[in-house]
Protein backbone atom coordinates (compact mmCIF):
# COMPACT_ATOMS: atom_id res chain seq x y z
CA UNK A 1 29.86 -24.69 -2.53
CA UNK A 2 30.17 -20.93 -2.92
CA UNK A 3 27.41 -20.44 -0.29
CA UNK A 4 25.00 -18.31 -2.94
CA UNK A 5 21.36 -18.65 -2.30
CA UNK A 6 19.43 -19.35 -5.51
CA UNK A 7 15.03 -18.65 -5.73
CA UNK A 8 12.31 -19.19 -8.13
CA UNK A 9 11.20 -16.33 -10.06
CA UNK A 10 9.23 -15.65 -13.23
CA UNK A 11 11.12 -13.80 -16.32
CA UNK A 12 9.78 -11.96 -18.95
CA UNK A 13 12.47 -12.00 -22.28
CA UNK A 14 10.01 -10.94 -24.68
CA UNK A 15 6.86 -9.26 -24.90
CA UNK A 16 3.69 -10.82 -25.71
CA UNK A 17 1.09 -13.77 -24.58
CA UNK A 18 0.89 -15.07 -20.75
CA UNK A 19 3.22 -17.66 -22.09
CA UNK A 20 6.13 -15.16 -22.01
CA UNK A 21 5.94 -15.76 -17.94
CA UNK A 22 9.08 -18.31 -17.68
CA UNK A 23 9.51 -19.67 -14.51
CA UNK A 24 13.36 -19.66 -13.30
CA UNK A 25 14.08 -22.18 -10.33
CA UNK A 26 18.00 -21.14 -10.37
CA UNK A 27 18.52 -17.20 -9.86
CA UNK A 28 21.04 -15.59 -7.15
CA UNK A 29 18.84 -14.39 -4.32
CA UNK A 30 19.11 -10.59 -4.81
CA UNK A 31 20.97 -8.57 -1.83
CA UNK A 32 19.62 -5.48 -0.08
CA UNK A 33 21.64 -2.34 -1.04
CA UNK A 34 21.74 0.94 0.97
CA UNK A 35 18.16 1.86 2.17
CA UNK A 36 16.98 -1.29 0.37
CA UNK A 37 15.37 -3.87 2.27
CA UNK A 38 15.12 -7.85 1.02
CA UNK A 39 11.91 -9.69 1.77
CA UNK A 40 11.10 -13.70 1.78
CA UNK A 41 7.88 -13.50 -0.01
CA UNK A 42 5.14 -15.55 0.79
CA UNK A 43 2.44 -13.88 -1.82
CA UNK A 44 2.88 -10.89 -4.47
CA UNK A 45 -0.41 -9.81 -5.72
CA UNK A 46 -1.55 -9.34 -9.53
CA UNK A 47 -2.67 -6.13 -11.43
CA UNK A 48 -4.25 -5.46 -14.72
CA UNK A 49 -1.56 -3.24 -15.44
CA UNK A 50 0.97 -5.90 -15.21
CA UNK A 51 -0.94 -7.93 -18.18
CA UNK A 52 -0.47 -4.16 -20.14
CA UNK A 53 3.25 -4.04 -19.63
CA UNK A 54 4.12 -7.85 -20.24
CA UNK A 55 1.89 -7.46 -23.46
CA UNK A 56 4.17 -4.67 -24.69
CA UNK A 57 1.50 -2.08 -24.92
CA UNK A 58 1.92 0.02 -21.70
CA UNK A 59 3.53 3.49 -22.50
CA UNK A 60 5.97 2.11 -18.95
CA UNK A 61 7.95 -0.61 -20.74
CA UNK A 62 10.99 -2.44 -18.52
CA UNK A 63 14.26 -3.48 -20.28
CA UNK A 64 14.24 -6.98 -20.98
CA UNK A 65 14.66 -9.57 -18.91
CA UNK A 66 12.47 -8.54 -15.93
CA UNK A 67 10.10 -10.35 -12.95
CA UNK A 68 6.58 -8.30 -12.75
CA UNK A 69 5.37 -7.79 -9.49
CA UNK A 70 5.17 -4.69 -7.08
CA UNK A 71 2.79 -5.70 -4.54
CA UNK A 72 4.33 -8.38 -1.81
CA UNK A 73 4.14 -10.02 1.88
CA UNK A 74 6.31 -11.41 3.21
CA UNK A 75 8.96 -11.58 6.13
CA UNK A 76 11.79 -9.10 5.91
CA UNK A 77 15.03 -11.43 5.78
CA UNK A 78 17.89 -8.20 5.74
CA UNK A 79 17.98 -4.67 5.37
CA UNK A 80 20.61 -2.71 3.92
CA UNK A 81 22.30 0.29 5.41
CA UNK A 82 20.39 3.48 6.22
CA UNK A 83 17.20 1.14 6.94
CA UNK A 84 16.06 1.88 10.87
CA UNK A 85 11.74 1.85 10.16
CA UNK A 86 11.78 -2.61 9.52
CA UNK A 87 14.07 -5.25 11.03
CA UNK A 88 15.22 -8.92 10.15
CA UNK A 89 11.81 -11.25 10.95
CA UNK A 90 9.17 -8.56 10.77
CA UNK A 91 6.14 -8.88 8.44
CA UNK A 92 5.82 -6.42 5.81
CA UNK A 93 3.98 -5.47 2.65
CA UNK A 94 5.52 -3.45 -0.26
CA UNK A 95 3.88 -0.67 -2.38
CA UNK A 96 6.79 -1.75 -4.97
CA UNK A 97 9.66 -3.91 -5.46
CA UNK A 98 13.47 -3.26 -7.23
CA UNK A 99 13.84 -7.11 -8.58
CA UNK A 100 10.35 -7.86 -9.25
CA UNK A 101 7.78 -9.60 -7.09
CA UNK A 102 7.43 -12.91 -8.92
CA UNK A 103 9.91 -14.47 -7.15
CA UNK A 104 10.77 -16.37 -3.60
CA UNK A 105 12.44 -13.04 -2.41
CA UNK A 106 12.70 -9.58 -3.52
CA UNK A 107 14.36 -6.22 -2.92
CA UNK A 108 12.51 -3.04 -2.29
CA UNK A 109 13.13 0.69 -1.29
CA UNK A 110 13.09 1.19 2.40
CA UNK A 111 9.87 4.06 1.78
CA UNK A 112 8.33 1.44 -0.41
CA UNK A 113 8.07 -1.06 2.49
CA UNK A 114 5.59 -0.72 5.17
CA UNK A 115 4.74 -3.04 8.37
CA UNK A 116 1.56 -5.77 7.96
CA UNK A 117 -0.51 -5.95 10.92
CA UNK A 118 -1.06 -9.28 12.45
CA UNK A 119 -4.92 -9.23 11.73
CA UNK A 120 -4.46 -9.21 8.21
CA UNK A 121 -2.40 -12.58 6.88
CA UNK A 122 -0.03 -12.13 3.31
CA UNK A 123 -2.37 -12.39 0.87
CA UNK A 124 -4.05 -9.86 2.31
CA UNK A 125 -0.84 -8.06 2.38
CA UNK A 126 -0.67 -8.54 -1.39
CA UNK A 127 -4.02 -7.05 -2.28
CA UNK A 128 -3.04 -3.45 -0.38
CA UNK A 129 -0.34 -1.79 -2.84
CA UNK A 130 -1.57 -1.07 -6.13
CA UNK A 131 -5.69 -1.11 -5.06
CA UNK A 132 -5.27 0.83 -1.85
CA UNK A 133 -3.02 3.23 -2.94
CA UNK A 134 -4.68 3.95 -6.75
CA UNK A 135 -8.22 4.41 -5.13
CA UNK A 136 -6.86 6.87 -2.27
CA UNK A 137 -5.37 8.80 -5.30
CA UNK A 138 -8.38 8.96 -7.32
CA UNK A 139 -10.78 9.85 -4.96
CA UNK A 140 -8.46 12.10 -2.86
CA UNK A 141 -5.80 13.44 -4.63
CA UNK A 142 -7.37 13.65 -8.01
CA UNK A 143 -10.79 14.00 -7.71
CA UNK A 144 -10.93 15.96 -4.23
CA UNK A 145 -14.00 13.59 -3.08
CA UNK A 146 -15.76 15.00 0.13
CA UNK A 147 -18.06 13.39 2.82
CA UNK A 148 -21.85 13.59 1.43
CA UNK A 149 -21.02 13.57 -2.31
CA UNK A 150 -22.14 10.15 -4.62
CA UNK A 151 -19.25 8.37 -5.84
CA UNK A 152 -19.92 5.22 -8.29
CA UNK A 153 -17.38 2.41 -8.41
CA UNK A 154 -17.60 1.46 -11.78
CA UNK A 155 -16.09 -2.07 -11.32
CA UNK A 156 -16.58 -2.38 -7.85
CA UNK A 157 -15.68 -6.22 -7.38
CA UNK A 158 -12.08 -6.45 -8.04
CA UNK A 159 -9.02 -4.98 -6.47
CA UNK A 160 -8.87 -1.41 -6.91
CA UNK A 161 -13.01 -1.66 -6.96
CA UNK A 162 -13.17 -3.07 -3.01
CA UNK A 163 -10.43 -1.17 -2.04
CA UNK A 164 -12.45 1.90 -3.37
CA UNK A 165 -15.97 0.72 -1.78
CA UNK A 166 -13.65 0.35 1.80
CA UNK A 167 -12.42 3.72 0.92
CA UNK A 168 -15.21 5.66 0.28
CA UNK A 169 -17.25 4.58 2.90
CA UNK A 170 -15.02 5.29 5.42
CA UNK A 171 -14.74 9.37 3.46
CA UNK A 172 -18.42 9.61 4.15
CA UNK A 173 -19.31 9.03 0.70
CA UNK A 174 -22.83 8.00 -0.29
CA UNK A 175 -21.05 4.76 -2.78
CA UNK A 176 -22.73 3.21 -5.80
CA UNK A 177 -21.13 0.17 -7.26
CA UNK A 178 -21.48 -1.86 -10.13
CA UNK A 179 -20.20 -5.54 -11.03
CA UNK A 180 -20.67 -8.01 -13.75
CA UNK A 181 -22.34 -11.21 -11.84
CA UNK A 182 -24.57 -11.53 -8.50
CA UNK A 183 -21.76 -12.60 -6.73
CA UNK A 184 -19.67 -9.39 -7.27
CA UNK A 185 -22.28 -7.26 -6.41
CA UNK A 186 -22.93 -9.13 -3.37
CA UNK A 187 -19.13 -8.63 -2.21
CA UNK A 188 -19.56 -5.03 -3.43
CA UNK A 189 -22.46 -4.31 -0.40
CA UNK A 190 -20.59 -6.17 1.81
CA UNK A 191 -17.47 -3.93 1.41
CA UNK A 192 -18.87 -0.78 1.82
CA UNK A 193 -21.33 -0.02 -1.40
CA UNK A 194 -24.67 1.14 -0.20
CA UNK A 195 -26.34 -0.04 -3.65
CA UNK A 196 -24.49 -2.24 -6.24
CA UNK A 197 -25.85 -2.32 -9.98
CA UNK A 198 -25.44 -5.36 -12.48
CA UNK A 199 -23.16 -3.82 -15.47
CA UNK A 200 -24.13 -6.47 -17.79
CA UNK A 201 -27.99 -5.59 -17.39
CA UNK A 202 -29.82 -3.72 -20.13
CA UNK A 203 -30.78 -0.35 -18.45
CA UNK A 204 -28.44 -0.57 -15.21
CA UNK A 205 -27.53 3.27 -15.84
CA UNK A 206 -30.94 4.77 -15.71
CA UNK A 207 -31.31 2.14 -12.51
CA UNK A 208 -27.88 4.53 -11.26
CA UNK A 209 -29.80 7.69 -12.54
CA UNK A 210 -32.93 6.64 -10.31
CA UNK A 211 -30.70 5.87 -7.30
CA UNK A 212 -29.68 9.83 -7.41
CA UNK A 213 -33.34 11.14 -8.40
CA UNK A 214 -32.48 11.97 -11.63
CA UNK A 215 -29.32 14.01 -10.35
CA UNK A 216 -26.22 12.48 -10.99
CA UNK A 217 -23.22 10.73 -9.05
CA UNK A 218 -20.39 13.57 -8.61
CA UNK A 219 -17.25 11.19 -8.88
CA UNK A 220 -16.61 7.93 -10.86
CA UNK A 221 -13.85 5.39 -10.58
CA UNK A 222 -13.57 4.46 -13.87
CA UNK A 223 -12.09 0.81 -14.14
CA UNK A 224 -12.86 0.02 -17.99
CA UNK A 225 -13.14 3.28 -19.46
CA UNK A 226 -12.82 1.91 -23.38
CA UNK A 227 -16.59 0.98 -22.70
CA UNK A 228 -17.81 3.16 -20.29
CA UNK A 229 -16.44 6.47 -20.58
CA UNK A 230 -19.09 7.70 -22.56
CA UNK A 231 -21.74 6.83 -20.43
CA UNK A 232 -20.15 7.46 -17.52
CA UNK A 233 -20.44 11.64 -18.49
CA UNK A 234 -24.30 11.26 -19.15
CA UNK A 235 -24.39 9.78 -15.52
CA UNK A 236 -22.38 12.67 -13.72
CA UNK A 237 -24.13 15.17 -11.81
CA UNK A 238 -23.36 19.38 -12.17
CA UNK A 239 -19.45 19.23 -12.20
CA UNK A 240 -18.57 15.80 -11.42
CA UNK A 241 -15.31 14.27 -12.23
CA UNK A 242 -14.36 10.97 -13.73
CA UNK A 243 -11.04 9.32 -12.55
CA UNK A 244 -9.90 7.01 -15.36
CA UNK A 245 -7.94 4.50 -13.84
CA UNK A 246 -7.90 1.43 -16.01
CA UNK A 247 -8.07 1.26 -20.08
CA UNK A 248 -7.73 -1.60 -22.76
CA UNK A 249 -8.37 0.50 -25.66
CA UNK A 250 -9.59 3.71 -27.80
CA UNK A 251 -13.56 4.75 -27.36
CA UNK A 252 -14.68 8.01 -28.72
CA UNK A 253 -16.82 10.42 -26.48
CA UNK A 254 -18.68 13.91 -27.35
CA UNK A 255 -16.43 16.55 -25.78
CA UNK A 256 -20.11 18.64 -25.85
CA UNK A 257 -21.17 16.34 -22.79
CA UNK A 258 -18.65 17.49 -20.46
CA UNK A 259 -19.90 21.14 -21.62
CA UNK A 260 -23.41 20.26 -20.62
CA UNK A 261 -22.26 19.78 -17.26
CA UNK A 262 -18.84 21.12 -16.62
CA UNK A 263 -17.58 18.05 -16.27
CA UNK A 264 -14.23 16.63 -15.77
CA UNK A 265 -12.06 13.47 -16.86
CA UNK A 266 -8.69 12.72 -15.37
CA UNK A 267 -6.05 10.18 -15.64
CA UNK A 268 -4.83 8.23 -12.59
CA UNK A 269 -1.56 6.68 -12.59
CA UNK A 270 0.07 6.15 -8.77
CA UNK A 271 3.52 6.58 -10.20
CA UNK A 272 3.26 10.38 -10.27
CA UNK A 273 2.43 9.63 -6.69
CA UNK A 274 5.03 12.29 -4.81
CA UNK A 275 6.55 11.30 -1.82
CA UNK A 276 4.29 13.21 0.19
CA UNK A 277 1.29 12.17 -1.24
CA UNK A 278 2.61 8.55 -0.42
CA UNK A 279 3.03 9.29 3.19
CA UNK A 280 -0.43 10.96 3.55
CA UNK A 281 -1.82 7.81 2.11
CA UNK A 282 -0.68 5.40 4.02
CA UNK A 283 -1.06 7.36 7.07
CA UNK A 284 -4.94 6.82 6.29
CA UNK A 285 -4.52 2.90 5.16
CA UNK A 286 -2.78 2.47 8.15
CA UNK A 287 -5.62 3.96 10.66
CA UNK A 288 -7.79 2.03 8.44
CA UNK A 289 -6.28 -1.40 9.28
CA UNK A 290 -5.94 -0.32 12.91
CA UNK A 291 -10.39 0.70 13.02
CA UNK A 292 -10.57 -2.27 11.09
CA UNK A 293 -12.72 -0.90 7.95
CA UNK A 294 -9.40 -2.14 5.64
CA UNK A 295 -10.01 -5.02 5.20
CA UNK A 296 -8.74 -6.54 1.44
CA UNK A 297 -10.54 -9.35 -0.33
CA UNK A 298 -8.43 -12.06 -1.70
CA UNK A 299 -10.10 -13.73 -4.35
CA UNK A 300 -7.96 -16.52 -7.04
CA UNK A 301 -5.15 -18.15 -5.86
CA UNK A 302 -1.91 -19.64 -8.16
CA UNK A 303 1.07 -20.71 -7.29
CA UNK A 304 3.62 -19.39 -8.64
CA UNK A 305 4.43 -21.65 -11.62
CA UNK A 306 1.18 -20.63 -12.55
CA UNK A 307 1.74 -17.19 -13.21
CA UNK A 308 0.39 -17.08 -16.62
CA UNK A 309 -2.73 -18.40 -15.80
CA UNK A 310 -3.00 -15.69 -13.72
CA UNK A 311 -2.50 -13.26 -16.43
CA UNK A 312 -4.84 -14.95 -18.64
CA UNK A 313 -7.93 -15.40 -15.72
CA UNK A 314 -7.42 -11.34 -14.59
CA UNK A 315 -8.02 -9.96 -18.02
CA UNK A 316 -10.74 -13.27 -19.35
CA UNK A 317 -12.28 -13.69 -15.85
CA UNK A 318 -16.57 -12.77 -16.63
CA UNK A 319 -16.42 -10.89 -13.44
CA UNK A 320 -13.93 -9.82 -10.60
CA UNK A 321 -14.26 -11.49 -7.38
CA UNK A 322 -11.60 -9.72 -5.12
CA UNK A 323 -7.72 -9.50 -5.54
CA UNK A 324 -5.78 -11.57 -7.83
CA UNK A 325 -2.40 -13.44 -5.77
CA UNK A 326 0.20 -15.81 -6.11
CA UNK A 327 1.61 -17.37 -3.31
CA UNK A 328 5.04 -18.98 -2.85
């Protein structure tokens, strides 16, 4: 025996279907390079934007074969040279991986790593990356939210929606959220929304109108902005912004409505995130954790092997209900 330590992980060869998520029970365990540190996960978390790039129709596409994943917990088994912040045996989550997530262990970048608290248990760990750090930049860094203003959480039941309620609430932000079925909205209140709206209800928008006397919300975190963009700038008040952070299509909008208002639309995409703005981040997540107002909500859980299913249930699911994870 050559000693090698083989793991599970999923492979993508080709692009297409959930079915292209091939599990692999004999790969090489990867190794931890310099400033690299290699993790034994024990749950990697799933985002939309996973489903975009395994479908072939993210602008981001890997080379071919690759394991998705970015967001895991787990329990840091070595660390390559250069590595002083994480040791053998601590528990960690990562904000993103080298190898890929899917998989018993993976490698990530030293800055991408960051300790897990003991109150908060992996899969919790898995639902912090990607939602934590893509609501802090849309509220923050994009659209410059400040204590007092209305923010609506247009989505607020799944990932990035919760992590956004937790978010805002603790900014000072009066928060609106919507979600697609009573028990979504109910997790919505309970994670920081003052008022939560049914988005599948005829009329729910003039409901959001009447919740800000006819004035408008000043910031939106757009989560399916191929339906809602449109409405979303007849709901903003005098210069509000609309952070577009998830997208499944094309939707055509009057460019005379952000006139009307002076209104503004911007992309969010955490992979512009500089170093910096990393740090500053999850400076705040971690107080957060510490106070105890971060506080993720894991919703599904797959094993592994049932990755695809995964894929399938985060895109066909009739409404969010917390994060997405597979556990190992």
């Amino acid at each position: 025996m050559s000693g090698i330590r083989l793991m599970r992980t999923i492979r993508v060869s080709e692009f297409g279907a959930p079915s292209v998520l091939r599990l692999c029970s004999d790969v090489p365990v990867p190794q931890a390079g310099h400033r690299q540190v290699l993790i034994r996960v024990q749950a990697c978390g799933v985002n939309p934007v996973e489903t975009y790039i395994r479908s072939g129709s993210y602008a981001r596409k890997p080379a071919l074969p690759y394991t998705p994943g970015s967001d895991v917990a787990g329990v840091v088994d070595a660390v390559g040279e250069g590595v002083s912040a994480v040791k053998a045996g601590d528990r960690v989550f990562t904000t993103a991986t080298v190898s890929g997530g899917y998989a018993d262990y993976a490698v990530a970048e030293a800055d991408c790593v960051h300790k897990l608290p003991d109150a908060l248990d992996f899969t919790q760990g898995a639902a912090i990356g990607i939602p934590y750090f893509t609501a802090y930049r849309a509220l923050v860094h994009k659209a410059h939210a400040k204590a007092g203003e209305t923010v609506l959480i247009h989505g607020a039941s799944g990932g990035v929606g919760v992590a956004a309620c937790q978010l805002s609430r603790a900014l000072g932000l009066r928060v609106l959220g919507t979600a697609g079925t009573p028990e979504g909205m109910k997790l919505a209140l309970g994670n920081g929304a003052h008022l939560a709206f049914n988005h599948r209800e005829e009329g729910y928008m003039d409901k959001i109108l009447e919740a800000t006397e006819g004035r408008g919300v000043d910031v939106i975190v757009e989560m399916l902005s191929n339906v809602n963009l449109s409405k979303d700038l007849q709901l903003l008040a005098y210069g509000g912004r609309v952070t577009v952070v998830g997208s499944r299509g094309p939707i055509e909008i009057n460019p005379r409505d952000t006139m009307v208002k002076e209104s503004s639309i911007m992309g969010v995409a955490i992979f512009f995130s500089t170093p910096e703005e990393k740090k500053e981040c999850a400076a705040l997540l971690f107080a957060g954790m510490e106070a105890g107002w971060l506080r993720p909500v894991v919703g599904a859980q797959y094993p592994l092997e049932k990755a695809a299913q995964a894929h399938h249930d985060i895109i066909e699911s009739p409404g969010a209900a917390g994060k997405i994870v597979l556990t190992m």
